[in-house]
C-alpha atoms as a PDB file:
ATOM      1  CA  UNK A   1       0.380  -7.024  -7.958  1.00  0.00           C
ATOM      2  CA  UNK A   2       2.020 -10.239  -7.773  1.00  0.00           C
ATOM      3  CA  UNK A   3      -0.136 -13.558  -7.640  1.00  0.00           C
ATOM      4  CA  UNK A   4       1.380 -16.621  -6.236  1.00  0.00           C
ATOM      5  CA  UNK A   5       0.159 -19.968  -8.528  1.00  0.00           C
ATOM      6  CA  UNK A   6      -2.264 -22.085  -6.453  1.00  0.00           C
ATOM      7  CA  UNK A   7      -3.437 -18.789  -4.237  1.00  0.00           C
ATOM      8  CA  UNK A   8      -6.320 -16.922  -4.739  1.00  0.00           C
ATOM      9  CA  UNK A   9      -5.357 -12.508  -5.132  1.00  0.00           C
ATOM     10  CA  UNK A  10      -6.083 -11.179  -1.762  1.00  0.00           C
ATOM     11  CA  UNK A  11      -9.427  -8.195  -1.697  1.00  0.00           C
ATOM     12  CA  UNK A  12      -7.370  -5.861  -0.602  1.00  0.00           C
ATOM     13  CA  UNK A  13      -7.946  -2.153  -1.234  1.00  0.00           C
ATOM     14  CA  UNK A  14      -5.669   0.174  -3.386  1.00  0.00           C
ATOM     15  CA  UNK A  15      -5.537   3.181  -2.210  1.00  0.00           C
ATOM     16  CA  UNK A  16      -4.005   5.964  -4.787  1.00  0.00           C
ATOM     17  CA  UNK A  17      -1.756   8.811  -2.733  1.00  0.00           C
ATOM     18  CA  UNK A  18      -1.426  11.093  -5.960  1.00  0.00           C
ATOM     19  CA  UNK A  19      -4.683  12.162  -4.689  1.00  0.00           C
ATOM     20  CA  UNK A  20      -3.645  13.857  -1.569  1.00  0.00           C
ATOM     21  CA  UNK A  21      -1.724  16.278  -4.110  1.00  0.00           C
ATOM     22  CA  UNK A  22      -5.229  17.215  -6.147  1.00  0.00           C
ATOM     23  CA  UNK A  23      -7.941  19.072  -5.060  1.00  0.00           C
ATOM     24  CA  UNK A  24     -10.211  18.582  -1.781  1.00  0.00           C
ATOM     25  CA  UNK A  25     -12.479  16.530  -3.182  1.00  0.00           C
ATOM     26  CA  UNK A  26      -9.641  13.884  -4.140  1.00  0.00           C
ATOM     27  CA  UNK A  27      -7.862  14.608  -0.932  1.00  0.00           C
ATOM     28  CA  UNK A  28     -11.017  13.846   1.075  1.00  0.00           C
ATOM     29  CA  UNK A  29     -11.761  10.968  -0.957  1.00  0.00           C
ATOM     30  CA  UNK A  30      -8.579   9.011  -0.854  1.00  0.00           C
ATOM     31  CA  UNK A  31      -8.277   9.701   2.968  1.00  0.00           C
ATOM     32  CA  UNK A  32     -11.674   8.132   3.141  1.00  0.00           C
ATOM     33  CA  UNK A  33     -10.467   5.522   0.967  1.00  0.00           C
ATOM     34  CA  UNK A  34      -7.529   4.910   3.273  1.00  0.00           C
ATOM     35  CA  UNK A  35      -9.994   4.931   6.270  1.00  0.00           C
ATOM     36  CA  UNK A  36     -12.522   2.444   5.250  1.00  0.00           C
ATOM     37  CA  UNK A  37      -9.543  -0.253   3.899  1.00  0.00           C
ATOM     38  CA  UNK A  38      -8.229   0.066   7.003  1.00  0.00           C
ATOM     39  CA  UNK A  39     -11.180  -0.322   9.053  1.00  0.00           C
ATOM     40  CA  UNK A  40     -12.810  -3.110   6.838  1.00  0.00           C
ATOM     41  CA  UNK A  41      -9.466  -4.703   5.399  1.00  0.00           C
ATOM     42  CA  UNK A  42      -6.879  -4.271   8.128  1.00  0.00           C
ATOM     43  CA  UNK A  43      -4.676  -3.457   4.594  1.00  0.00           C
ATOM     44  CA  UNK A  44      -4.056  -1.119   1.545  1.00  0.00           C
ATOM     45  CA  UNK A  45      -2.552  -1.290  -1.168  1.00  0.00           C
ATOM     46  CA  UNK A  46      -0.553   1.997  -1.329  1.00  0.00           C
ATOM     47  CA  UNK A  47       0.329   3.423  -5.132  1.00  0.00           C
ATOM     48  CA  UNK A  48       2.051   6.809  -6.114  1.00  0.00           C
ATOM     49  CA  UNK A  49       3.846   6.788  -2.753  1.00  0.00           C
ATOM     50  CA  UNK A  50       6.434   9.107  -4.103  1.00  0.00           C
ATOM     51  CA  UNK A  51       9.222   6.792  -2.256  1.00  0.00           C
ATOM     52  CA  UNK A  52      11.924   5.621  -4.941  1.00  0.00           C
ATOM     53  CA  UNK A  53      12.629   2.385  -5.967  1.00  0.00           C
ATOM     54  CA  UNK A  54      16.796   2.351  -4.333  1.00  0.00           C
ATOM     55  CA  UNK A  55      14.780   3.235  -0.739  1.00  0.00           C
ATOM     56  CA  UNK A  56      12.022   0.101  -1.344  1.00  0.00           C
ATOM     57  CA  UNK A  57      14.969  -1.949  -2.276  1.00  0.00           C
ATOM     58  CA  UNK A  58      17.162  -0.701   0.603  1.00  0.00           C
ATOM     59  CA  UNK A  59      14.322  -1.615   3.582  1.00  0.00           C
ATOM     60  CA  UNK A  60      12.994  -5.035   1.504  1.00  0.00           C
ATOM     61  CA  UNK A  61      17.155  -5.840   2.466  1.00  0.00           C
ATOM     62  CA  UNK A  62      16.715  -5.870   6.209  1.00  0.00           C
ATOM     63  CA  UNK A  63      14.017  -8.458   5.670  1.00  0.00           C
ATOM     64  CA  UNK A  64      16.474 -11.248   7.223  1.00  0.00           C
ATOM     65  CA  UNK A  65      17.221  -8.808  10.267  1.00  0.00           C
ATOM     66  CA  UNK A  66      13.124 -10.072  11.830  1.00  0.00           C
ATOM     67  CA  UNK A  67      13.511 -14.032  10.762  1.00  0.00           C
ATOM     68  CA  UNK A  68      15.360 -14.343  14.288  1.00  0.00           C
ATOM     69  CA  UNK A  69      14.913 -17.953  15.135  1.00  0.00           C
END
């Protein structure tokens, strides 16, 4: 997680996607993980996505396309 000097980390809730892979007790627990950040946070962290790094890179680029002024 990056932290920004002079702001405080944001609470928000990691949510670990691996899980949907393991057993049904993990699978049922990380969907109720996802559930409750959602519904308390508005937000998740997402980790072990499973998308690669060149597609991350390739959507952060059309960043500029929604700063329409």
């Amino acid at each position: 997680m990056t932290v920004i000097e002079g702001l405080p980390p944001a609470d928000i809730p990691v949510v670990d996607m691996s899980l949907l892979q393991g057993t049904p007790e993990e699978e049922r627990g990380a969907l109720k993980l996802l559930d409750n950040a959602f519904q308390q946070c508005g937000f998740a962290y997402i980790s072990n996505h499973g998308i690669s790094e060149q597609l991350l890179n390739e959507a952060r680029s059309y960043v500029g396309f929604f700063h329409l002024s």
